[in-house]
N, C-alpha and C. Protein backbone atom coordinates (compact mmCIF):
# COMPACT_ATOMS: atom_id res chain seq x y z
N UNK A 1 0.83 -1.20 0.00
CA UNK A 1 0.00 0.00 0.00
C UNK A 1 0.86 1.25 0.00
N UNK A 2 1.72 1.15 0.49
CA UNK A 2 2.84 2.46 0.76
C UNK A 2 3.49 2.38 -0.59
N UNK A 3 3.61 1.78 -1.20
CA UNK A 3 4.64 1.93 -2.65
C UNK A 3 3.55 2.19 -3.45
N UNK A 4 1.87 1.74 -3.47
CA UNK A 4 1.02 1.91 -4.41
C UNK A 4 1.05 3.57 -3.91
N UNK A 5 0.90 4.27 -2.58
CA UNK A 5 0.68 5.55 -2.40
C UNK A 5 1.51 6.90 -3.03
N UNK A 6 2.88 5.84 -2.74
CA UNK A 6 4.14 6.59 -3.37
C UNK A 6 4.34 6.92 -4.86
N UNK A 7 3.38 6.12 -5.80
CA UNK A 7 3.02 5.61 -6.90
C UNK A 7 2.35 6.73 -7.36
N UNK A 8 1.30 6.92 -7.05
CA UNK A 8 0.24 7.70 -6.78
C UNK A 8 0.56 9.50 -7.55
N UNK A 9 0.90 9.47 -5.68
CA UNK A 9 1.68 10.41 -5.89
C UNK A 9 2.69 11.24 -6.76
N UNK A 10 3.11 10.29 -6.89
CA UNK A 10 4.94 10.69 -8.15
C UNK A 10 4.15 10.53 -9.35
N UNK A 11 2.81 10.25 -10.07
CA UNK A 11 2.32 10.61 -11.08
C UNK A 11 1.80 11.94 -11.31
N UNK A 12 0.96 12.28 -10.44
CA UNK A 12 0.36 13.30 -9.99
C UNK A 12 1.02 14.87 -10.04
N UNK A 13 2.17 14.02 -9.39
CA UNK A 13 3.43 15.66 -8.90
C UNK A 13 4.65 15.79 -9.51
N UNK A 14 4.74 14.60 -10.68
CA UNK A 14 5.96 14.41 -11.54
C UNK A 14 7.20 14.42 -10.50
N UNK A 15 7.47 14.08 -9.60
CA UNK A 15 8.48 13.31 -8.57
C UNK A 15 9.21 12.28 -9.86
N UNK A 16 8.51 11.31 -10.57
CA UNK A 16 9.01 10.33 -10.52
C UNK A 16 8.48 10.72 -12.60
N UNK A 17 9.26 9.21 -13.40
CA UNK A 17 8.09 9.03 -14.83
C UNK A 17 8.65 9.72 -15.82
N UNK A 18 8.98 9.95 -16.73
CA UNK A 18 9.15 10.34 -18.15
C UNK A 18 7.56 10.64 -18.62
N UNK A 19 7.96 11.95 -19.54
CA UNK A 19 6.81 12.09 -20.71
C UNK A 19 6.44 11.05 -21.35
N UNK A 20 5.52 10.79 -22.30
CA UNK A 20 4.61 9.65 -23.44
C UNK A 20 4.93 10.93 -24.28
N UNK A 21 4.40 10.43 -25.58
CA UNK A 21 3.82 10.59 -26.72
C UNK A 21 2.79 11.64 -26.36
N UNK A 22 1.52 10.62 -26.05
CA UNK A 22 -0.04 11.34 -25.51
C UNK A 22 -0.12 11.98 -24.11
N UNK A 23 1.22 12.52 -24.03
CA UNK A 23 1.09 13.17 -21.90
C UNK A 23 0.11 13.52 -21.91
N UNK A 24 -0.36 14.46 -22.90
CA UNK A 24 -1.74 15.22 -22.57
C UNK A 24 -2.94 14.38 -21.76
N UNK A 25 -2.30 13.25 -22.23
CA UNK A 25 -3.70 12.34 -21.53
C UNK A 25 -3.14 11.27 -20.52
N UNK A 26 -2.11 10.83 -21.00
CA UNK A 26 -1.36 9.41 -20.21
C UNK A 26 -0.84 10.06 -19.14
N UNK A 27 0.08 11.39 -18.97
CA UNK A 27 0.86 11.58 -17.94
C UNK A 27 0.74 13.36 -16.85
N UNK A 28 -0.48 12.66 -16.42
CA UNK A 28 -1.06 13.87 -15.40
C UNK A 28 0.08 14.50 -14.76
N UNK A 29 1.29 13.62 -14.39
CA UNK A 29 2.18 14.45 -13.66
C UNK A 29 2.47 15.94 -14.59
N UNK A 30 2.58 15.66 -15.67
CA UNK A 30 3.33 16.76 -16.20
C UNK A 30 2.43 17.77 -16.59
N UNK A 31 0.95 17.77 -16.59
CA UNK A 31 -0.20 18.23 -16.46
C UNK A 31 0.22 19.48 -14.94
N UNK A 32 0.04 18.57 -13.87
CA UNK A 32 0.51 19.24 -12.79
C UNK A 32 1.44 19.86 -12.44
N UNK A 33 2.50 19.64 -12.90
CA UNK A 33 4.09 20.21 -13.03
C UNK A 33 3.43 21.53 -13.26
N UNK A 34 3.05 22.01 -15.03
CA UNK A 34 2.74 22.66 -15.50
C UNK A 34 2.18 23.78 -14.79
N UNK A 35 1.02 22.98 -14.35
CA UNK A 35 0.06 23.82 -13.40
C UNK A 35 0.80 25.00 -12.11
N UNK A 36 1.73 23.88 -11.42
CA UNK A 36 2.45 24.48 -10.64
C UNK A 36 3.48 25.56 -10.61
N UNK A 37 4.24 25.40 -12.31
CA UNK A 37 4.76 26.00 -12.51
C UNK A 37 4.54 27.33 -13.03
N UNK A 38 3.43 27.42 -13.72
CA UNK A 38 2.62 28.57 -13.94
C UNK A 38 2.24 29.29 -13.03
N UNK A 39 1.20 28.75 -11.77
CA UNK A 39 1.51 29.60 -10.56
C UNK A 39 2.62 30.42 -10.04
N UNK A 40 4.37 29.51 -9.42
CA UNK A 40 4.73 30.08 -9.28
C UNK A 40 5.54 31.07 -9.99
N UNK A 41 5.37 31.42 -11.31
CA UNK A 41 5.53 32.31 -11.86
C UNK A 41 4.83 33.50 -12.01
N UNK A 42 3.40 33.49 -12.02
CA UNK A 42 2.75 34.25 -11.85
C UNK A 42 3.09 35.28 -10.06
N UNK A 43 3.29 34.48 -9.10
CA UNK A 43 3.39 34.57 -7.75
C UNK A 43 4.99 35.92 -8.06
N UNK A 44 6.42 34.64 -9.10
CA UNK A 44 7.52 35.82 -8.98
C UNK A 44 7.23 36.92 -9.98
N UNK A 45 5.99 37.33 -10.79
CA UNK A 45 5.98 38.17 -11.47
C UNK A 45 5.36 39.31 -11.18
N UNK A 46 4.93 39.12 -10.62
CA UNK A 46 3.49 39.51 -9.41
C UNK A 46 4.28 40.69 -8.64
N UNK A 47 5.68 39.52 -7.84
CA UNK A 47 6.39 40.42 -6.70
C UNK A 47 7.36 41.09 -7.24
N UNK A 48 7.45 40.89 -8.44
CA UNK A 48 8.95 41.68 -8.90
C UNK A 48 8.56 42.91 -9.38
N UNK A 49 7.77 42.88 -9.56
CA UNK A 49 7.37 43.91 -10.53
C UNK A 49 7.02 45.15 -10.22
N UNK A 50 7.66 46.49 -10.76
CA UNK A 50 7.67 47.66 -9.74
C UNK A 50 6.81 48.25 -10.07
N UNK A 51 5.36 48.14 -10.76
CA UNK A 51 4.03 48.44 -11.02
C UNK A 51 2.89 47.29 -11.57
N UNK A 52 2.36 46.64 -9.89
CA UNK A 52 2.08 45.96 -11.24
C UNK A 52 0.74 45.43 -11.94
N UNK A 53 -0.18 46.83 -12.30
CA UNK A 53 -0.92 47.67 -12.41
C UNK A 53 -0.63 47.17 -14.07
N UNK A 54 0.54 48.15 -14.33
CA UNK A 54 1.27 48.53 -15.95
C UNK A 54 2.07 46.54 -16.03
N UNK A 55 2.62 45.83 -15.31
CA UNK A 55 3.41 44.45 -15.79
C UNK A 55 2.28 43.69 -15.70
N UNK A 56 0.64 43.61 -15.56
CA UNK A 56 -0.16 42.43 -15.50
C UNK A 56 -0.42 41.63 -16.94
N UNK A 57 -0.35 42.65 -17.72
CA UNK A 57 -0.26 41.58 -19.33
C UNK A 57 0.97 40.38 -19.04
N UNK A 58 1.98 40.78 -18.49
CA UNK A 58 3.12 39.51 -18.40
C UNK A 58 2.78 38.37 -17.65
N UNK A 59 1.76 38.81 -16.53
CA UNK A 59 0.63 37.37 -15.55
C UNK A 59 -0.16 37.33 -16.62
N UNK A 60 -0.71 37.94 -17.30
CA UNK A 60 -1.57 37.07 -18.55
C UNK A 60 -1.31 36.40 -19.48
N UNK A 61 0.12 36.65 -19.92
CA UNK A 61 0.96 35.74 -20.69
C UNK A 61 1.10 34.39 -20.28
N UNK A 62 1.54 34.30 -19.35
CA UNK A 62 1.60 33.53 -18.38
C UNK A 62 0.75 32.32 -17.94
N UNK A 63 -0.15 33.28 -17.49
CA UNK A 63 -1.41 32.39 -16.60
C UNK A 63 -2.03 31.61 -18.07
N UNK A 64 -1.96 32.30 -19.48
CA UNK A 64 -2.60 31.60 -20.64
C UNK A 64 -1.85 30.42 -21.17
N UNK A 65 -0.19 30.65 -20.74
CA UNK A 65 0.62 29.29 -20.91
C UNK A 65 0.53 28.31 -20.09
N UNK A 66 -0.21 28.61 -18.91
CA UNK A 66 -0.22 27.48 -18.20
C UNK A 66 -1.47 26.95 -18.01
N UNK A 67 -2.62 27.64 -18.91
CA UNK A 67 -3.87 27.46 -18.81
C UNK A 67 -4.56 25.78 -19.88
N UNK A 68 -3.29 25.82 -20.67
CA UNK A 68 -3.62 24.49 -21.66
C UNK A 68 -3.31 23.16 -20.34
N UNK A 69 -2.18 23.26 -19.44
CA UNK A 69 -2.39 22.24 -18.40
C UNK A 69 -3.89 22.11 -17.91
N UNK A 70 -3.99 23.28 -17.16
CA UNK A 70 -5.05 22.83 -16.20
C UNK A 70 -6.45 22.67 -16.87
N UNK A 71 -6.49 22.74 -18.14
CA UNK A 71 -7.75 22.42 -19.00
C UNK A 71 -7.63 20.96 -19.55
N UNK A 72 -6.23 20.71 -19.56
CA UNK A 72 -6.30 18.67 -19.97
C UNK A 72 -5.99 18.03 -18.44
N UNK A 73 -5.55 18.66 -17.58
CA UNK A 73 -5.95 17.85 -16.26
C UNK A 73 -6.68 17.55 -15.86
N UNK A 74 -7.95 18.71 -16.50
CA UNK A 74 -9.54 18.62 -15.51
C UNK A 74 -9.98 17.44 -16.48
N UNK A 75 -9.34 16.97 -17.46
CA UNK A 75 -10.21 15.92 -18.76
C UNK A 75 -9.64 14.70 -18.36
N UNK A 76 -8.69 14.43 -17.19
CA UNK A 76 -7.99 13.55 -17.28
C UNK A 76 -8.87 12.67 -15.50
N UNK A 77 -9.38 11.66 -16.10
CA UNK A 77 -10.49 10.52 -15.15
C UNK A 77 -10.07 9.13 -14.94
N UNK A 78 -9.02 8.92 -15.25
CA UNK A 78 -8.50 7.16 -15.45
C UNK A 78 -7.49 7.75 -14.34
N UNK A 79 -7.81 8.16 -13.11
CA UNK A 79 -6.64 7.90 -12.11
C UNK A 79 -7.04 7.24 -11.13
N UNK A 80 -6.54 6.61 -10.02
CA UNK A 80 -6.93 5.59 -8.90
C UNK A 80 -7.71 6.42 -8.16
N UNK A 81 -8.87 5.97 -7.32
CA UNK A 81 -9.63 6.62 -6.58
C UNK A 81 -8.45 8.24 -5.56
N UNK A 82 -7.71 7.21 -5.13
CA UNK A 82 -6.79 8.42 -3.91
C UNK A 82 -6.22 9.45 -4.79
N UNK A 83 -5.81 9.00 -5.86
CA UNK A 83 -5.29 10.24 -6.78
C UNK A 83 -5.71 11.08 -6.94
N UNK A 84 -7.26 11.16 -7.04
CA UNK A 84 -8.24 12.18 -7.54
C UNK A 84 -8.15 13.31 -6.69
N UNK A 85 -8.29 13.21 -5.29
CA UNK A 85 -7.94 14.34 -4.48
C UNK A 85 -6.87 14.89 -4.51
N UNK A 86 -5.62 14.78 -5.30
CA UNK A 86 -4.13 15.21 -5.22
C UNK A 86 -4.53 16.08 -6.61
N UNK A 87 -5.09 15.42 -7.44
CA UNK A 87 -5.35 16.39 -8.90
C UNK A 87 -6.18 17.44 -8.77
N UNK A 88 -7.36 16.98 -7.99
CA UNK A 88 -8.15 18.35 -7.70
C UNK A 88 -7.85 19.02 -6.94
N UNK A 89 -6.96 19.17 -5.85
CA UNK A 89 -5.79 20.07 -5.02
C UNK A 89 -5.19 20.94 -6.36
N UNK A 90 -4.77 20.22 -7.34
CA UNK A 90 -3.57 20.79 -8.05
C UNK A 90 -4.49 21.70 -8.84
N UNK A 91 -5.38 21.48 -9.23
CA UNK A 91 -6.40 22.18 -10.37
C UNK A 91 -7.06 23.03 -9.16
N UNK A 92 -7.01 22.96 -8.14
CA UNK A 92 -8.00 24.68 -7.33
C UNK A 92 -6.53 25.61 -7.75
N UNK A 93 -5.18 25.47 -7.46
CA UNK A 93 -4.42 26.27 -7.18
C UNK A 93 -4.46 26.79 -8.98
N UNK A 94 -4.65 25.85 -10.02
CA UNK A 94 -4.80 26.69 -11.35
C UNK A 94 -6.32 27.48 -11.14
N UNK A 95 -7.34 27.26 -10.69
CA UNK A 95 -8.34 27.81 -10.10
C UNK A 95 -8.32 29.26 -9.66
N UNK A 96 -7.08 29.29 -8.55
CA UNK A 96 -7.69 30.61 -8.25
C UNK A 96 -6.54 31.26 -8.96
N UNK A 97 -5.67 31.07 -9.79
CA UNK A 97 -5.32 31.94 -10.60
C UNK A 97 -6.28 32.13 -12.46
N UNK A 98 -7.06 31.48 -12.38
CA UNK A 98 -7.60 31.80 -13.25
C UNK A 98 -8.93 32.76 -12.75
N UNK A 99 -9.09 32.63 -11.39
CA UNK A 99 -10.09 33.56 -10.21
C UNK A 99 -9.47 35.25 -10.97
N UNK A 100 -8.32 34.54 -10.69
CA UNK A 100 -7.53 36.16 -10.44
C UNK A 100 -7.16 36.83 -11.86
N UNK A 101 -6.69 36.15 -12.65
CA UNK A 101 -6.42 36.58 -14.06
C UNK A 101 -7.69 37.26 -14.39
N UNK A 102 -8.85 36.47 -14.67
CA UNK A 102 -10.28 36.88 -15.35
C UNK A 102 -10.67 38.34 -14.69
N UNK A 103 -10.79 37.66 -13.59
CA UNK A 103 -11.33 39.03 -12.58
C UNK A 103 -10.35 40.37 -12.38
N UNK A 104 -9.14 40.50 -12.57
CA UNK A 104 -8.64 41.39 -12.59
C UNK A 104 -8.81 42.22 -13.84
N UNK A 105 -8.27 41.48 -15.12
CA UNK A 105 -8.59 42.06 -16.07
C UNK A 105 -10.14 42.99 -16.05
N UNK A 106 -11.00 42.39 -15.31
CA UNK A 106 -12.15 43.29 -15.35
C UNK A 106 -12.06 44.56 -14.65
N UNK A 107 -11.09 44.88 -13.66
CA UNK A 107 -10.73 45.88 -12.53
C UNK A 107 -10.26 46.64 -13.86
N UNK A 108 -9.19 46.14 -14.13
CA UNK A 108 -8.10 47.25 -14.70
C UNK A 108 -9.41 48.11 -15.77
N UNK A 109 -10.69 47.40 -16.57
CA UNK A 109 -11.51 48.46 -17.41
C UNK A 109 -12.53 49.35 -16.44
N UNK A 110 -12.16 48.75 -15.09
CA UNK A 110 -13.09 49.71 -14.18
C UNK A 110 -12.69 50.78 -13.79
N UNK A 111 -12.95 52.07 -13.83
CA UNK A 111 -12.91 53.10 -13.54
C UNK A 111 -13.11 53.66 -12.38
N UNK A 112 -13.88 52.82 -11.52
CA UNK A 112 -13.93 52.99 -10.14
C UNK A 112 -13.28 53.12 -9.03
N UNK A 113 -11.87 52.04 -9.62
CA UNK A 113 -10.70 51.57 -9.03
C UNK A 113 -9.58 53.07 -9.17
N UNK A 114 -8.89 53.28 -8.03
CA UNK A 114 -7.07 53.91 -8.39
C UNK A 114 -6.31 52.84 -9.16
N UNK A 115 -5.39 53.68 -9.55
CA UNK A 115 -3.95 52.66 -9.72
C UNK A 115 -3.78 52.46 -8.50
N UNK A 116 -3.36 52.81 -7.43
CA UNK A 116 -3.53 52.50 -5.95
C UNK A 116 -3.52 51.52 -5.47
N UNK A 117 -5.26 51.85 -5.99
CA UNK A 117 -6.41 50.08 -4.93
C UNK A 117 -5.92 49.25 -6.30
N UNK A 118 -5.59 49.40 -7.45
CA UNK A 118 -5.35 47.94 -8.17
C UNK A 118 -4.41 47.32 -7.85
N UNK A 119 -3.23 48.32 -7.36
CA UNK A 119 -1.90 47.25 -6.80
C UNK A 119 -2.44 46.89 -5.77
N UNK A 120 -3.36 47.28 -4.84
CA UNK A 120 -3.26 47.05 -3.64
C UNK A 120 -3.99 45.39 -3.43
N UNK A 121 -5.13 45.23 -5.03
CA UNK A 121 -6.07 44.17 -4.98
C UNK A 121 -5.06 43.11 -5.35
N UNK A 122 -4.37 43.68 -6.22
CA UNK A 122 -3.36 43.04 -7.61
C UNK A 122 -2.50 42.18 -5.98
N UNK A 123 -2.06 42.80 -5.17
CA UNK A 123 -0.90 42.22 -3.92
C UNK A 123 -1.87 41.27 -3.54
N UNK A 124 -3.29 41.08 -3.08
CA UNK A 124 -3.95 40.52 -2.22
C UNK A 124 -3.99 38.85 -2.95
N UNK A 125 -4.31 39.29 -4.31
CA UNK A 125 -4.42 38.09 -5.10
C UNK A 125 -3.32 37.03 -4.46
N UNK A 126 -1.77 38.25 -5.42
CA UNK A 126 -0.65 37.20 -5.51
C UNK A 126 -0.58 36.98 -3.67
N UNK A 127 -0.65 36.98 -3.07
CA UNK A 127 -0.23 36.54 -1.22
C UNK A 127 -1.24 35.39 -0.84
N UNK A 128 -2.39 35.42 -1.74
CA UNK A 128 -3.43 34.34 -1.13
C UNK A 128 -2.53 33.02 -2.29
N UNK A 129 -2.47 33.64 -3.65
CA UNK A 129 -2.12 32.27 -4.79
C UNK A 129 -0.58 31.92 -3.87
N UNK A 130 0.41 32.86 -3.47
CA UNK A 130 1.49 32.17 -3.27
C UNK A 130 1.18 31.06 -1.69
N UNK A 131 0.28 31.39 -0.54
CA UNK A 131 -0.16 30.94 0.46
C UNK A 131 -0.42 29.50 -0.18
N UNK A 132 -1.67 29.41 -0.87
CA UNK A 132 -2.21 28.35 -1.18
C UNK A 132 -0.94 27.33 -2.19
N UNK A 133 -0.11 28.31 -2.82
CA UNK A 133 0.79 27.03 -3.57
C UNK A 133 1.88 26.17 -2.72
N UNK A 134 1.87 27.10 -1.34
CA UNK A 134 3.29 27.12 -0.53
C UNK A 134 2.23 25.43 -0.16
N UNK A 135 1.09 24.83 0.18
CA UNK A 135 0.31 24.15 0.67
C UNK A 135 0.85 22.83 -0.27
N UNK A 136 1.13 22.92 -1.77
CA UNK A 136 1.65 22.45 -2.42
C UNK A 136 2.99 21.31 -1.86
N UNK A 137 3.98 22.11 -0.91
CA UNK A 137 5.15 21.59 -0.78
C UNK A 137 4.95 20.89 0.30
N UNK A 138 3.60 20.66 1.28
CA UNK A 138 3.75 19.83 2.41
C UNK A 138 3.73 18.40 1.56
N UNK A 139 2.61 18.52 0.56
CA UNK A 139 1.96 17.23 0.05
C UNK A 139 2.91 16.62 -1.22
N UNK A 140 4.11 17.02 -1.30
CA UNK A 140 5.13 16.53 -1.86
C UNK A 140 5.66 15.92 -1.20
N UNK A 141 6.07 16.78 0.25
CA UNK A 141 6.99 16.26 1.32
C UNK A 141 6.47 14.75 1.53
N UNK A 142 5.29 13.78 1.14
CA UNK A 142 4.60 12.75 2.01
C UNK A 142 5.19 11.78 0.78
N UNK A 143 5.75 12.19 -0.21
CA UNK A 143 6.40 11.14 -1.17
C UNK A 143 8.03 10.77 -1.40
N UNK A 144 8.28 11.85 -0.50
CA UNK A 144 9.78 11.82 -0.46
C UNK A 144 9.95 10.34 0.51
N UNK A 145 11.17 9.58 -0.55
CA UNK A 145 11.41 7.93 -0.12
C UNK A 145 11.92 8.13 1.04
N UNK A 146 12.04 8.81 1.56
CA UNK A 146 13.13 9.04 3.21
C UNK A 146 11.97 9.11 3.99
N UNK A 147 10.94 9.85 4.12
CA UNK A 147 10.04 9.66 5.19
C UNK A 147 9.52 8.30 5.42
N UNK A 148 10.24 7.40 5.54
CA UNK A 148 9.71 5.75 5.42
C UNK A 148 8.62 5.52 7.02
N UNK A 149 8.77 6.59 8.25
CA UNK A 149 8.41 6.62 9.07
C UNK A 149 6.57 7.10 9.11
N UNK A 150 6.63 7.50 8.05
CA UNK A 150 4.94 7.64 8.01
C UNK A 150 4.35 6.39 7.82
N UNK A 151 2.90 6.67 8.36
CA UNK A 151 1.99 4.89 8.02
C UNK A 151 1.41 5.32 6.80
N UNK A 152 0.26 4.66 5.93
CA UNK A 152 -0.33 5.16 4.64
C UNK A 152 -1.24 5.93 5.47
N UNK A 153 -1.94 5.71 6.53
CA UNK A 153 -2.82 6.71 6.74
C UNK A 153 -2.53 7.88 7.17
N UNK A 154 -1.28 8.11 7.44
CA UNK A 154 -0.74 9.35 7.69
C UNK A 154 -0.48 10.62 6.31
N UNK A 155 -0.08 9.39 5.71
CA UNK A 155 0.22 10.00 4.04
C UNK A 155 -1.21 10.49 3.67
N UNK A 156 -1.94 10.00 3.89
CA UNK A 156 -3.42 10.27 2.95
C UNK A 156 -4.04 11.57 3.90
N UNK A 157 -3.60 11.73 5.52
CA UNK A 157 -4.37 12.54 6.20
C UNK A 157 -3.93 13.88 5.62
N UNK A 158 -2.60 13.81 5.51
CA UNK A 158 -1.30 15.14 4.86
C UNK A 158 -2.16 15.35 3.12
N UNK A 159 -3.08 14.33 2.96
CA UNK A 159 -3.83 14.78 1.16
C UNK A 159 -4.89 15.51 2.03
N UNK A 160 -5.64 14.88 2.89
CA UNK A 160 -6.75 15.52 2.98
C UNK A 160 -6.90 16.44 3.96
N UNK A 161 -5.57 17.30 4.70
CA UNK A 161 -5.45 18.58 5.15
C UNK A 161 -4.87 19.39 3.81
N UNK A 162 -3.97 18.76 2.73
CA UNK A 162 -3.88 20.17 1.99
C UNK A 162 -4.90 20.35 1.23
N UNK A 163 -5.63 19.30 0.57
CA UNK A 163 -6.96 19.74 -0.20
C UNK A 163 -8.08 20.33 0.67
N UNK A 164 -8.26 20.07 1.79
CA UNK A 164 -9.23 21.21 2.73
C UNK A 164 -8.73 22.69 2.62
N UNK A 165 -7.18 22.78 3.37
CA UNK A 165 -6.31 24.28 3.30
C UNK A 165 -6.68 24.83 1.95
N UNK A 166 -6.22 24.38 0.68
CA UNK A 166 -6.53 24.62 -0.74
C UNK A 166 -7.41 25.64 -1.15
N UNK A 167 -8.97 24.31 -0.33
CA UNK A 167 -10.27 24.43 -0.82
C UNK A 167 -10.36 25.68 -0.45
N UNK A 168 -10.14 26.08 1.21
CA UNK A 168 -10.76 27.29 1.96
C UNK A 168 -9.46 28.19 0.71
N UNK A 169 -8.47 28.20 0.63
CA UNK A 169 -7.64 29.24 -0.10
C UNK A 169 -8.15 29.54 -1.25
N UNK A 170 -9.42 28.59 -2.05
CA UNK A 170 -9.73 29.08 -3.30
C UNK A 170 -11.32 30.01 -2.82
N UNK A 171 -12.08 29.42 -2.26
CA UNK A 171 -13.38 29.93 -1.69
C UNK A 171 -12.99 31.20 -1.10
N UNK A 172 -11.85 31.64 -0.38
CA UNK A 172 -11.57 32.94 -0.10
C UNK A 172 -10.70 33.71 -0.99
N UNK A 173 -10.21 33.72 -2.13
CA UNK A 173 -10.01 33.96 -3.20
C UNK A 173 -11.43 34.67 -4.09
N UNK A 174 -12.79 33.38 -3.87
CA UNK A 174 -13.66 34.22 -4.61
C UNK A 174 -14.22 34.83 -3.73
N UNK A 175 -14.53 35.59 -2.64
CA UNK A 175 -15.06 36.02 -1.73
C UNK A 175 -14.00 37.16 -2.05
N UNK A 176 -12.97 37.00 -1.47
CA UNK A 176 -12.33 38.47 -1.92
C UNK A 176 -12.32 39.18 -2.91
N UNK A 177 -12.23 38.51 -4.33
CA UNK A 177 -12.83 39.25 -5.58
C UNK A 177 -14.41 39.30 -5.35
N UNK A 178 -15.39 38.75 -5.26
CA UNK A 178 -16.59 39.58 -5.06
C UNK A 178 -16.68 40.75 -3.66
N UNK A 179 -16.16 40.27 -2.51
CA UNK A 179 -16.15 41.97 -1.82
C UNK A 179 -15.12 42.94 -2.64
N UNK A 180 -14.55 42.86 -3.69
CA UNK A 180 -13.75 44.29 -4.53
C UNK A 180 -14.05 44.43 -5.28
N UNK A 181 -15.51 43.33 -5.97
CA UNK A 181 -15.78 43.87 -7.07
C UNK A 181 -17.63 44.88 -6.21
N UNK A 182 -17.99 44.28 -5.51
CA UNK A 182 -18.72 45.52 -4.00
C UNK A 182 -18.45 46.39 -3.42
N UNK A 183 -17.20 47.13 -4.06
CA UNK A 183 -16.75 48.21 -3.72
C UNK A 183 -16.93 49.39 -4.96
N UNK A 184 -16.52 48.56 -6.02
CA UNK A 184 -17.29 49.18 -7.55
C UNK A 184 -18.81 49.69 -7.75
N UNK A 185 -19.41 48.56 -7.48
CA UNK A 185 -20.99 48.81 -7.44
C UNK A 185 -21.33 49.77 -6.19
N UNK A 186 -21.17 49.61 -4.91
CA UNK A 186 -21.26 50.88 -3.88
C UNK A 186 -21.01 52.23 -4.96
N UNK A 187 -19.52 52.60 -5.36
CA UNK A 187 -19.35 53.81 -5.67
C UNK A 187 -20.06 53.96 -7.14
N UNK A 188 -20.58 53.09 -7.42
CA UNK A 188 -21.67 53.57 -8.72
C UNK A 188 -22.60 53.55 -8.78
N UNK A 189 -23.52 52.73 -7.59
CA UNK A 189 -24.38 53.30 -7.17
C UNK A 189 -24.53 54.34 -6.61
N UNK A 190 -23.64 55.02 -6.16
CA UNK A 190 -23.82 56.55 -5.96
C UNK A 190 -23.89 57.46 -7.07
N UNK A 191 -23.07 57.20 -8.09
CA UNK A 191 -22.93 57.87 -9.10
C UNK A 191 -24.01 57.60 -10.42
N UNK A 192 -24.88 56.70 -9.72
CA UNK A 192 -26.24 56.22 -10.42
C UNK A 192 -25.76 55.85 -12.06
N UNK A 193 -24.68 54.89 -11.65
CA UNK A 193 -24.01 54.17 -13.36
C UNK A 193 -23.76 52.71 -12.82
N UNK A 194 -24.58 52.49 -12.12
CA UNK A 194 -24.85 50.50 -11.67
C UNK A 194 -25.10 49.83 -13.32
N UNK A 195 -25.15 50.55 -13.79
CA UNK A 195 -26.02 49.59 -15.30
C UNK A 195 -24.54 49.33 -15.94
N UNK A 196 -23.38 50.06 -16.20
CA UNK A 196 -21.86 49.39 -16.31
C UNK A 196 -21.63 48.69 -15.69
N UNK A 197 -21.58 48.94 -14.33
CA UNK A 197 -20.80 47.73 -13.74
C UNK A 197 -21.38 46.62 -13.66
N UNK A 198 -22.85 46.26 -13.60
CA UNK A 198 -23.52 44.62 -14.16
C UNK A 198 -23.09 44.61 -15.69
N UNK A 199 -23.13 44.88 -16.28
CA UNK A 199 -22.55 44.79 -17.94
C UNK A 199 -20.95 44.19 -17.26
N UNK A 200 -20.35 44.75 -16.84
CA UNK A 200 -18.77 44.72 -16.66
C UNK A 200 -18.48 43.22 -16.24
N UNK A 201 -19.35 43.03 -15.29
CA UNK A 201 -19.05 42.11 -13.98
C UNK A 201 -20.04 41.19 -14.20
N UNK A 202 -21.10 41.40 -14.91
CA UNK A 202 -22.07 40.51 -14.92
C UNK A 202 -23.13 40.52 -13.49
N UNK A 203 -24.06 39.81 -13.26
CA UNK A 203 -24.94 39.79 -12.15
C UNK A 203 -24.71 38.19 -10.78
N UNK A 204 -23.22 38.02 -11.26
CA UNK A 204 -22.89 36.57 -10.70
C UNK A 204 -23.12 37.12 -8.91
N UNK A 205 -22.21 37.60 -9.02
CA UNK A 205 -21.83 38.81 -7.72
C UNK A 205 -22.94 39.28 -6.80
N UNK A 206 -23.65 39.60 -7.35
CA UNK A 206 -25.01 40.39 -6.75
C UNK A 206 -25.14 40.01 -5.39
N UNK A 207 -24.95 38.76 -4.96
CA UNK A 207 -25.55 38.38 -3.23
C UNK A 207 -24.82 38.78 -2.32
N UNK A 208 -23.55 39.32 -3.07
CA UNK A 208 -22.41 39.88 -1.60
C UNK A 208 -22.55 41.27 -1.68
N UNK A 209 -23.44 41.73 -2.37
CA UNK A 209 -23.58 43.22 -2.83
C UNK A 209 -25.34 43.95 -1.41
């Protein structure tokens, strides 16, 4: 059971395995790699950047190269029951950067916003995506061949605390973009121009409003 877990795992997180031919479909690890790696790029582009208001096209570059992973990961269903929770861990963290890509781009045409409050939203994003990826490196740590001292149920508890941590990191991800996109609608409903910002934003939003 411990070598099937270890197994598992090192598909999932590319630990272990060579590319195929058909990765797109045969080899989820590199699906996930992908995924991961796109995050933390987005995360060092995010922080480097001495406006980054004016550098967010370079997170859109970005987040769109790593967006072909997490669209053949979510297609990918032939994995062992335990696996499934390690892939859908890996696909929230492409999740809430696709939270954040979409939804920002909608800030930057809002007029409501400073340059200011956009870095200021633009920081909030990248600190929750880098939080939630850092969640990433416990659930690696449970495949490394040296921890021989864990039982399997220990290994699996370490899946199902980072996919809980994850979950809450993506659900507060969209909660924080809908309270900033409730800060738009407040100041235009004052300015009696609510009829843009549902056009802008759509009416998804409305219940935190």
């Amino acid at each position: 059971m411990r070598t099937k877990i270890i197994l598992l795992f090192s598909a999932c997180l590319l630990l272990a395995g060579t590319a195929r031919a058909q990765w797109v479909v045969s080899d989820p690890g590199n699906l996930a790699q992908g995924i991961i790696n796109a995050s933390k790029n987005i995360i060092h582009t995010s922080k480097t950047a001495t406006n980054m208001v004016s550098n967010f096209q370079e997170t859109v570059k970005i987040y769109e190269q790593g967006k072909k992973y997490y669209d053949a990961l979510k297609s990918v269903n032939n994995l062992v029951k335990d696996a499934v929770k390690v892939r859908n861990t890996i696909l929230m963290i492409g999740e809430i950067s696709d939270i954040y890509v979409t939804n920002f781009q909608l800030m930057l045409r809002d007029e409501n916003y400073t340059a200011e409050e956009l870095s200021a939203i633009a920081f909030g994003y990248t600190k929750l995506l880098e939080e939630s990826n850092d969640v990433l490196k416990e659930m690696k740590d449970v495949v490394n061949i040296t921890t021989l001292s864990m039982t399997d149920k220990e290994r699996m508890d370490v899946v199902d605390r980072c996919y809980n941590r994850v979950r809450r990191y993506r659900n507060l991800v969209m909660y924080y973009t809908n309270k900033n996109i409730s800060v738009s609608y407040l100041r235009s409903r004052k300015k009696n121009d609510m009829d843009r910002v549902l056009a802008l934003y759509g009416s998804r939003n409305e219940r935190y409003w």
